[in-house]
N, C-alpha and C. Protein backbone atom coordinates (compact mmCIF):
# COMPACT_ATOMS: atom_id res chain seq x y z
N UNK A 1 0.85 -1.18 0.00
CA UNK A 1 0.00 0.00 0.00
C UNK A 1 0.88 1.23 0.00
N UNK A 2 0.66 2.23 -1.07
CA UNK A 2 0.99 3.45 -0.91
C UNK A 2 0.20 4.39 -0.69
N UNK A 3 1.00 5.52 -0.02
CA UNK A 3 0.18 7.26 0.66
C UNK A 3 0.83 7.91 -0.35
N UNK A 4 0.09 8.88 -1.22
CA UNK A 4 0.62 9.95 -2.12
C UNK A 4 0.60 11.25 -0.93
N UNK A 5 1.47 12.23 -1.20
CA UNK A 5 1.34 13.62 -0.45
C UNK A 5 0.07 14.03 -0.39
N UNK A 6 -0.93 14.03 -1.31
CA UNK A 6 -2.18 14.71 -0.96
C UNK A 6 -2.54 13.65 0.11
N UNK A 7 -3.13 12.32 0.31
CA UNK A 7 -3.21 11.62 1.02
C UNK A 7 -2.98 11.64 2.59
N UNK A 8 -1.80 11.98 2.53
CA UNK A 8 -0.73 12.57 3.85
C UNK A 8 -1.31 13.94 4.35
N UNK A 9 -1.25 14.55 3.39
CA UNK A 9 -2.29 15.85 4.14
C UNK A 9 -3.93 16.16 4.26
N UNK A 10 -4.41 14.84 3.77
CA UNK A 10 -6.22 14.96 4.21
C UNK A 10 -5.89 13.88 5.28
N UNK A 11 -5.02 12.95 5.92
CA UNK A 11 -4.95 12.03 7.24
C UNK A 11 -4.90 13.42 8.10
N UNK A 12 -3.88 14.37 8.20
CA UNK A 12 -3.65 15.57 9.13
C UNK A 12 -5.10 16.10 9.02
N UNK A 13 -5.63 16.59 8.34
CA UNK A 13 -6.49 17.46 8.47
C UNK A 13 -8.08 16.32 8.96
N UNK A 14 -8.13 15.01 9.41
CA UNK A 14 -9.21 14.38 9.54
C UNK A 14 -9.98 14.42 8.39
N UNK A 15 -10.25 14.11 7.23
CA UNK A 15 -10.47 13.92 6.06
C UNK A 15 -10.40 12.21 5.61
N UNK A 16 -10.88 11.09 4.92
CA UNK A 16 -10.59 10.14 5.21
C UNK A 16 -10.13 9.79 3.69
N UNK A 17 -8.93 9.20 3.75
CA UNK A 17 -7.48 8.66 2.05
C UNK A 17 -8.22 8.00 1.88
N UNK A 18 -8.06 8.58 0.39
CA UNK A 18 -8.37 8.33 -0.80
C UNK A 18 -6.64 7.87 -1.53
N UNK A 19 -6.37 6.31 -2.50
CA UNK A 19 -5.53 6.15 -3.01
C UNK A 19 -6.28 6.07 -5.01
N UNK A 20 -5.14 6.45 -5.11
CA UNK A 20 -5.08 6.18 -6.60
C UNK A 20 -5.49 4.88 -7.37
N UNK A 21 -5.66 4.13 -6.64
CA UNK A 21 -6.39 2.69 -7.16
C UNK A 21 -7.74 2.51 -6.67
N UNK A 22 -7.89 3.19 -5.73
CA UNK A 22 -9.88 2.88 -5.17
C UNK A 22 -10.33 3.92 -6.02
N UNK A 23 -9.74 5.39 -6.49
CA UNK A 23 -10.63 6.51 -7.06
C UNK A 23 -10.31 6.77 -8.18
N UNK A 24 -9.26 6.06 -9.10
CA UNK A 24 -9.05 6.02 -10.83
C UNK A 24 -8.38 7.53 -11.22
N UNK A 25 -8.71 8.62 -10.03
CA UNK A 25 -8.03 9.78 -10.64
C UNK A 25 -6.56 10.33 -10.39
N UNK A 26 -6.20 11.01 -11.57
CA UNK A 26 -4.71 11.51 -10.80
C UNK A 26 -5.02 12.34 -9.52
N UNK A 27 -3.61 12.40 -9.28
CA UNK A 27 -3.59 13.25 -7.52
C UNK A 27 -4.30 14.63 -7.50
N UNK A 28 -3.41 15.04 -9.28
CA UNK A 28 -3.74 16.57 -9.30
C UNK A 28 -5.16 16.83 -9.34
N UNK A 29 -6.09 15.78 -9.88
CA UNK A 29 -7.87 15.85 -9.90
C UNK A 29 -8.26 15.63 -8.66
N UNK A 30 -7.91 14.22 -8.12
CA UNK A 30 -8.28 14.25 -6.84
C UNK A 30 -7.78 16.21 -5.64
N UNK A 31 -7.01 16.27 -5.87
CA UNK A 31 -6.50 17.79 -5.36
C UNK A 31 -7.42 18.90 -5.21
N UNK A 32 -7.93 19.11 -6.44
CA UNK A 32 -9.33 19.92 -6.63
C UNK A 32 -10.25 19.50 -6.20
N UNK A 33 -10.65 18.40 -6.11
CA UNK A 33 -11.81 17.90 -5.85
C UNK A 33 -11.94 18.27 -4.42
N UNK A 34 -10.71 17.52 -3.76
CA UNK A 34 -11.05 17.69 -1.93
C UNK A 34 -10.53 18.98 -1.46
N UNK A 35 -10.56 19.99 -1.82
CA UNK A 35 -9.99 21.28 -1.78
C UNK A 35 -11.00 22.12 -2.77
N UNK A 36 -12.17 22.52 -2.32
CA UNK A 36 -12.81 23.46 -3.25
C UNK A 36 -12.78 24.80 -2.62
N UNK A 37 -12.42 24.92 -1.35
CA UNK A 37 -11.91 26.26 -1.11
C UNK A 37 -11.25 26.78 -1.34
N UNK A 38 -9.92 26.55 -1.65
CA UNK A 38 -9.09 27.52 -2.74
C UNK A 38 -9.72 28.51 -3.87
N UNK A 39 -9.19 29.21 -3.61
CA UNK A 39 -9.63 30.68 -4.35
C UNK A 39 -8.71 30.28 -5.90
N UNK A 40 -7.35 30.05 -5.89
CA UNK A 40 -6.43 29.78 -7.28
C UNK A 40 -6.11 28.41 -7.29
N UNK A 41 -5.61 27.82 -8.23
CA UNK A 41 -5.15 26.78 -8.59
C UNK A 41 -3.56 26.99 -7.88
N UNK A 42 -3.14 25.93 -7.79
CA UNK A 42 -1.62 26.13 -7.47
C UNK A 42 -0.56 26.57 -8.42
N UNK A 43 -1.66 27.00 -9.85
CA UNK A 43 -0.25 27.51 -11.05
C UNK A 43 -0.23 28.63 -10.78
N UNK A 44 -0.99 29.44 -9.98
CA UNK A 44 -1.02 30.79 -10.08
C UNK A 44 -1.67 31.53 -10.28
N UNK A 45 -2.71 31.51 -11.33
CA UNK A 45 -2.88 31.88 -12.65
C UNK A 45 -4.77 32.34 -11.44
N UNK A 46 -4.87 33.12 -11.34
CA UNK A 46 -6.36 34.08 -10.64
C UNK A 46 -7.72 33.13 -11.69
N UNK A 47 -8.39 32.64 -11.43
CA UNK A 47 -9.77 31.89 -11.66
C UNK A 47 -10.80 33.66 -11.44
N UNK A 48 -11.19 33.42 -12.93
CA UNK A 48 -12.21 34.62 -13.52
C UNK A 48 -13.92 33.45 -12.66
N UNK A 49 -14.14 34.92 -11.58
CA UNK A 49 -15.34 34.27 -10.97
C UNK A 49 -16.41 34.71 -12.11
N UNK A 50 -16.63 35.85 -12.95
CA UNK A 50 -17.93 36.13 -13.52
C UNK A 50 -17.31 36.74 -15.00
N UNK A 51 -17.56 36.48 -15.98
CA UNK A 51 -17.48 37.00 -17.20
C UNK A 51 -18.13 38.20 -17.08
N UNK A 52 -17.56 39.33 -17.87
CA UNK A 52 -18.02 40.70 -17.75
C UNK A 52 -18.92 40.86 -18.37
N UNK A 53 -19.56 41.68 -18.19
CA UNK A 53 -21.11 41.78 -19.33
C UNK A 53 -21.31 43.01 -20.02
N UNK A 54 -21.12 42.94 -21.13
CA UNK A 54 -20.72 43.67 -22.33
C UNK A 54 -22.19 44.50 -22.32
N UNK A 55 -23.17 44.33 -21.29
CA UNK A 55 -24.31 45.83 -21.53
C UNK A 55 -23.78 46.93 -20.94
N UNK A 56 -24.69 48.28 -21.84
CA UNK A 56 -24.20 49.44 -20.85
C UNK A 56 -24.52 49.49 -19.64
N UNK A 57 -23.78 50.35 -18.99
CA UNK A 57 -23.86 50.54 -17.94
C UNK A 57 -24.79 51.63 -18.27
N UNK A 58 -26.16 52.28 -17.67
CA UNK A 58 -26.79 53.38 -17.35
C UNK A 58 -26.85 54.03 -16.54
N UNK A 59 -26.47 55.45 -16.51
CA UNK A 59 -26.42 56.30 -15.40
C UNK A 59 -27.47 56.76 -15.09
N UNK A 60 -27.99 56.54 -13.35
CA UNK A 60 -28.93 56.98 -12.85
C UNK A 60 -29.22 58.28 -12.31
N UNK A 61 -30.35 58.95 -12.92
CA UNK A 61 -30.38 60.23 -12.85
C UNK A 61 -31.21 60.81 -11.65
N UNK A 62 -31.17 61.48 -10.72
CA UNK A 62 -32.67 61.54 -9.62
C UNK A 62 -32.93 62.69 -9.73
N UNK A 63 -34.00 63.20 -10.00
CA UNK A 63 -34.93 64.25 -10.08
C UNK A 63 -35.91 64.19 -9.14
N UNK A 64 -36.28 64.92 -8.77
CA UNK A 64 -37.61 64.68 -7.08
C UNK A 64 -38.39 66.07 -7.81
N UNK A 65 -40.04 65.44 -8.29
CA UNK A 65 -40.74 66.38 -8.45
C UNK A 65 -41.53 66.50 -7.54
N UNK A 66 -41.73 67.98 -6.90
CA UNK A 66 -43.04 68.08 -5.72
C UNK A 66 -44.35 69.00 -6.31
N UNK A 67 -44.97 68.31 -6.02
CA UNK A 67 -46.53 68.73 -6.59
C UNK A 67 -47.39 68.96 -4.97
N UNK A 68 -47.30 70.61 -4.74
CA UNK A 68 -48.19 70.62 -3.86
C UNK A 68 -49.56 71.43 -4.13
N UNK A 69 -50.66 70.93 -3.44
CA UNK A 69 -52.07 71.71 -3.56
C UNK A 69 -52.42 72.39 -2.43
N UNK A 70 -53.64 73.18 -2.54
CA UNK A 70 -54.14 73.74 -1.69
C UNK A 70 -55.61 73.11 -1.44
N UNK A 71 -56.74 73.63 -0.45
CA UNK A 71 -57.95 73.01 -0.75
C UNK A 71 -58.66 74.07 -1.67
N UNK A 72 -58.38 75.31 -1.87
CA UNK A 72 -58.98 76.30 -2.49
C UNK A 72 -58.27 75.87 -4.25
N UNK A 73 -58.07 74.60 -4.84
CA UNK A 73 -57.68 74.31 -5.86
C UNK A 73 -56.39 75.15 -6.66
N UNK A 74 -55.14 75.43 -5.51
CA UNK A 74 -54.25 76.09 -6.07
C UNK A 74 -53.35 75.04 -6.38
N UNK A 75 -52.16 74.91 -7.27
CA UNK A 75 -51.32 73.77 -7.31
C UNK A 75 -50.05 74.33 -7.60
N UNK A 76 -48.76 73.76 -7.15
CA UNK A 76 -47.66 74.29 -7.19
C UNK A 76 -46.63 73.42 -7.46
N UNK A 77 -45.87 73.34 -8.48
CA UNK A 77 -44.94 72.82 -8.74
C UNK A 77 -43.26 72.94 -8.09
N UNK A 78 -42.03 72.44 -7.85
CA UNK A 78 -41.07 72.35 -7.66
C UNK A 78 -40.65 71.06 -8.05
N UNK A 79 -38.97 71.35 -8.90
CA UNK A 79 -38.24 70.14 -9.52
C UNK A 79 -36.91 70.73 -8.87
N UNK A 80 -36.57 69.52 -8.42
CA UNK A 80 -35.12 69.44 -7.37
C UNK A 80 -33.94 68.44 -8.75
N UNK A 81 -32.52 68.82 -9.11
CA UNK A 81 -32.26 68.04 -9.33
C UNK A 81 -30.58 67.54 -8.76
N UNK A 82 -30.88 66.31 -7.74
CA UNK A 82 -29.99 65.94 -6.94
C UNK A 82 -29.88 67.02 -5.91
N UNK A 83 -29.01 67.92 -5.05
CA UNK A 83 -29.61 68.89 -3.91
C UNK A 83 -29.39 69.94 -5.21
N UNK A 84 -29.55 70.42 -6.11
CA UNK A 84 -29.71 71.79 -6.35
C UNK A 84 -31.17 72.10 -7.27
N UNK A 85 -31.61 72.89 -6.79
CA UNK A 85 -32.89 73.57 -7.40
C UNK A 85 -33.44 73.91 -8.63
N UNK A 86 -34.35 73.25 -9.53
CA UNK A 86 -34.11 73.45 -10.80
C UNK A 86 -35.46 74.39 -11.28
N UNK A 87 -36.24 74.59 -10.17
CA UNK A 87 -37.35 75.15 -10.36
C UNK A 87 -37.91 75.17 -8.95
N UNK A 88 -38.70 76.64 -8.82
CA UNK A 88 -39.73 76.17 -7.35
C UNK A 88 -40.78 77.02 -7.53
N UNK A 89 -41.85 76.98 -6.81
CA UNK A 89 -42.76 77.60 -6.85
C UNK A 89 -43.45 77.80 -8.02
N UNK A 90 -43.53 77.01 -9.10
CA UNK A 90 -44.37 77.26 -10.12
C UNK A 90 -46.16 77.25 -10.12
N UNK A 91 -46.77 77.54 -10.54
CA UNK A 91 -48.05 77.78 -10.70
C UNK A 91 -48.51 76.46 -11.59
N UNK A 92 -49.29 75.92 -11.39
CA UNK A 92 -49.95 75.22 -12.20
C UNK A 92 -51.63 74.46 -12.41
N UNK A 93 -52.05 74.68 -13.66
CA UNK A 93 -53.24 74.08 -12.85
C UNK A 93 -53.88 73.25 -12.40
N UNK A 94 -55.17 72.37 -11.32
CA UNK A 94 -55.09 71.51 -11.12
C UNK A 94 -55.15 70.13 -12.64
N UNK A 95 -55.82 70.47 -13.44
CA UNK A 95 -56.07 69.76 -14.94
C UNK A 95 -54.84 69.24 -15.19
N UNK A 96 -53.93 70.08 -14.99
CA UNK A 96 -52.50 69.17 -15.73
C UNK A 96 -51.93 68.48 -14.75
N UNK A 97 -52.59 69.29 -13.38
CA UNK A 97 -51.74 67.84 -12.44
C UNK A 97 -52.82 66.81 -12.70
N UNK A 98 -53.92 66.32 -13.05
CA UNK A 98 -54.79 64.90 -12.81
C UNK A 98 -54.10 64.66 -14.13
N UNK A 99 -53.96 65.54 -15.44
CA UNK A 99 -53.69 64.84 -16.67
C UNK A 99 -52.48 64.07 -16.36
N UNK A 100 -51.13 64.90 -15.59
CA UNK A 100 -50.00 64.21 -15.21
C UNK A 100 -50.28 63.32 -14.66
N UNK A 101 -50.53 63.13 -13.30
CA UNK A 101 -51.05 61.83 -12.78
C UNK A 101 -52.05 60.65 -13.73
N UNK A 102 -52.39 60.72 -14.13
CA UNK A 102 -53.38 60.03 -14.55
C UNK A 102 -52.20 59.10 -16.12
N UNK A 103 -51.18 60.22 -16.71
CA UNK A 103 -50.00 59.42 -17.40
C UNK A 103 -48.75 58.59 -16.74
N UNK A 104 -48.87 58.82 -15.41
CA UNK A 104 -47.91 58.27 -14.80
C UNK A 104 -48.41 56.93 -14.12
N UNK A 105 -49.15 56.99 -13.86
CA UNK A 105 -49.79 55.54 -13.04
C UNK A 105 -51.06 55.85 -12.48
N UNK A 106 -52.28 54.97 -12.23
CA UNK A 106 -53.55 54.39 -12.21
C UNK A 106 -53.30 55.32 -10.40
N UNK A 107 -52.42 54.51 -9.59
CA UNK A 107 -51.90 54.64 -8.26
C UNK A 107 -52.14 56.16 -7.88
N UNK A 108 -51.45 56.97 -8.90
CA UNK A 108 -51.60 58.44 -8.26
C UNK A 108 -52.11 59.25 -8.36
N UNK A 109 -53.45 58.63 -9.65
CA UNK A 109 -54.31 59.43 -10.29
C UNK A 109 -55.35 59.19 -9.06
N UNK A 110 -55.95 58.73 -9.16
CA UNK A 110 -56.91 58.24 -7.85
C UNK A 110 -56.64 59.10 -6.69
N UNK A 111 -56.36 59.21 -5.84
CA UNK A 111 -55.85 60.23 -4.97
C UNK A 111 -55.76 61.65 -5.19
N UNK A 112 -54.72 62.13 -6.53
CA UNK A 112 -55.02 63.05 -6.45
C UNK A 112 -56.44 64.08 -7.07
N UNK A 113 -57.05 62.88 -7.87
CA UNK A 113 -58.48 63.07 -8.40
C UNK A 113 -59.59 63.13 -7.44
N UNK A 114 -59.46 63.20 -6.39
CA UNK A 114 -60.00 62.72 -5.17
C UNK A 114 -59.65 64.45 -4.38
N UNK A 115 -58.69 64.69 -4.49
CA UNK A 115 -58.07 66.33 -3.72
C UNK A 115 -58.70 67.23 -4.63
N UNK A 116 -58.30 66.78 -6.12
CA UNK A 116 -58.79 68.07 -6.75
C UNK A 116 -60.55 68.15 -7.07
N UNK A 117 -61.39 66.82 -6.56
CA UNK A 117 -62.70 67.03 -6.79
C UNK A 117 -63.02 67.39 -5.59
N UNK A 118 -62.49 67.17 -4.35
CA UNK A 118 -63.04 68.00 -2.87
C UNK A 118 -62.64 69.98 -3.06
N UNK A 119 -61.66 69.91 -3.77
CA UNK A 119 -61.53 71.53 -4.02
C UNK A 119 -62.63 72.37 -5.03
N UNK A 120 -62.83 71.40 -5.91
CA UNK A 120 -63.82 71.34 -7.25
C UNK A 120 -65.27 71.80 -6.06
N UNK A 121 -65.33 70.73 -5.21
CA UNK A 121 -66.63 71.24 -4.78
C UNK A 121 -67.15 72.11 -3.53
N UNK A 122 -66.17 72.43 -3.02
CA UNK A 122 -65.99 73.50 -1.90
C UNK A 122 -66.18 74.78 -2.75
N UNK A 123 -65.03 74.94 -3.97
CA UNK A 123 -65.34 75.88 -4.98
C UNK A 123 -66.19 76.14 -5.45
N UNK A 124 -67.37 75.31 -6.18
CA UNK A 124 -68.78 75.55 -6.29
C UNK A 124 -69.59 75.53 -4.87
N UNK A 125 -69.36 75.64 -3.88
CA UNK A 125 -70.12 75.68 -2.72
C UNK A 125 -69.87 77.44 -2.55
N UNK A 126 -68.76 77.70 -2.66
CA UNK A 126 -68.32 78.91 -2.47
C UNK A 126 -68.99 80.01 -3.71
N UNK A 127 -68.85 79.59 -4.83
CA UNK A 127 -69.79 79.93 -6.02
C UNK A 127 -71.17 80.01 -5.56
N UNK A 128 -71.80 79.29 -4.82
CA UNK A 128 -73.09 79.44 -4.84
C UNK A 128 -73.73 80.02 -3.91
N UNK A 129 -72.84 80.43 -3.02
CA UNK A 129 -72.98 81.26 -1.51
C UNK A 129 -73.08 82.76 -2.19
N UNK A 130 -71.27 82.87 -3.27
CA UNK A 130 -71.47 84.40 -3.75
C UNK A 130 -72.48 84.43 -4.53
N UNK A 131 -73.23 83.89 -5.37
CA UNK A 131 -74.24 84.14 -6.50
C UNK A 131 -75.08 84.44 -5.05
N UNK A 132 -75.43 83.89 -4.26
CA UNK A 132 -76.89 84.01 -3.48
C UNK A 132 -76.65 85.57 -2.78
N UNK A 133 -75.30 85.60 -2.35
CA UNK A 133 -74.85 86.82 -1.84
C UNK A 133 -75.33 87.98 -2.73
N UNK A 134 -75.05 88.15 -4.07
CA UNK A 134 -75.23 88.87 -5.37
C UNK A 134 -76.67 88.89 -5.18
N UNK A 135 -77.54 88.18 -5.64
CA UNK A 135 -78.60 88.06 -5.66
C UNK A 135 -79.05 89.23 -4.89
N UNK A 136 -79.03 88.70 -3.32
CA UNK A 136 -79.77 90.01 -2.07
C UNK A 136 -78.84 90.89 -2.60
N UNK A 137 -77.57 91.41 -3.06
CA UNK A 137 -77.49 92.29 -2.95
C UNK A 137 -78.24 93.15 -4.23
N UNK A 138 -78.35 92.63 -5.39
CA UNK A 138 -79.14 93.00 -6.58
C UNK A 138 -80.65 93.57 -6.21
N UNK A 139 -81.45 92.83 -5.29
CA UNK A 139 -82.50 93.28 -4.63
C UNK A 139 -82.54 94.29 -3.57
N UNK A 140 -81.22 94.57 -2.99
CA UNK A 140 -81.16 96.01 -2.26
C UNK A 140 -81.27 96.95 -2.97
N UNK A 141 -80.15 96.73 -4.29
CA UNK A 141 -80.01 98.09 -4.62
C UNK A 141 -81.80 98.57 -5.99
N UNK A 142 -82.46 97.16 -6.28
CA UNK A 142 -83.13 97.43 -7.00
C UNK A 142 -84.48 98.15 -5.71
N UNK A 143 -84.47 97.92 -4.54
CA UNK A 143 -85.69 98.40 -3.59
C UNK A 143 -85.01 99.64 -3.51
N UNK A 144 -83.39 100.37 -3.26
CA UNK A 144 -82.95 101.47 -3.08
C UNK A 144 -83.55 103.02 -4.79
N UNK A 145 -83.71 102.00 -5.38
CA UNK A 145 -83.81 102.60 -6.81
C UNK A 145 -85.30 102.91 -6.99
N UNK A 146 -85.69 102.33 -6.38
CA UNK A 146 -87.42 102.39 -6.51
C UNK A 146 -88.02 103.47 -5.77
């Protein structure tokens, strides 16, 4: 019976020999095999873990748009890009924010269609207070005239 060197060093390490006549392979196969933690081969030579991947790379851009409202149906724009300011305080009306929302996703149309129809109808509540207001006052000045 012979011990090859690999042999000799899986007895040290509690590992149980393997000879060249029970496992048909050379030492150097057997070597790899019981040793898969090695990072290199013993020639040297660095083992490529991932082939590179020939897509572009895309650079990610962040823009933060803020869309704020009022309940009196005012709407205000600001575009941030990364910390410096690319716009603030813009005016806008509510129509193009539901049209915007409503192109961007199902998610944010809903909600904000929901803000701008509670402003929608406070606004005609408010409309119909001044018409009634108008009204008596149209009848003062028509009893003052008489």
């Amino acid at each position: 019976m012979t011990v090859d060197a690999a042999s000799a060093n899986q007895e040290l390490d509690e590992t149980p020999v393997s000879h060249e006549s029970e496992q048909g392979d050379a030492p150097e196969q057997r070597e790899q095999q019981e040793q898969p933690e090695r990072a290199q081969p013993e020639s040297g030579k660095p083992q490529r873990a991932k082939a590179k991947s020939t897509a572009r790379k895309t650079r990610t851009v962040i823009l933060t748009l803020t869309v704020t409202g009022t309940a009196d149906g005012e709407w205000q724009a600001e575009l941030k890009h990364g910390s410096k300011w690319v716009a603030k305080g813009l005016d806008i009306p509510a129509s193009a924010v539901s049209r915007a929302a409503k192109e961007l996703h199902e998610e944010l149309s809903a909600p904000i269609d929901e803000v701008i129809n509670e402003a929608r109808e406070q606004q005609q509540a408010k409309v119909a207070q001044l018409e009634a207001e108008l009204q008596q006052a149209k009848q003062a000045l028509a009893e003052l005239e008489s």
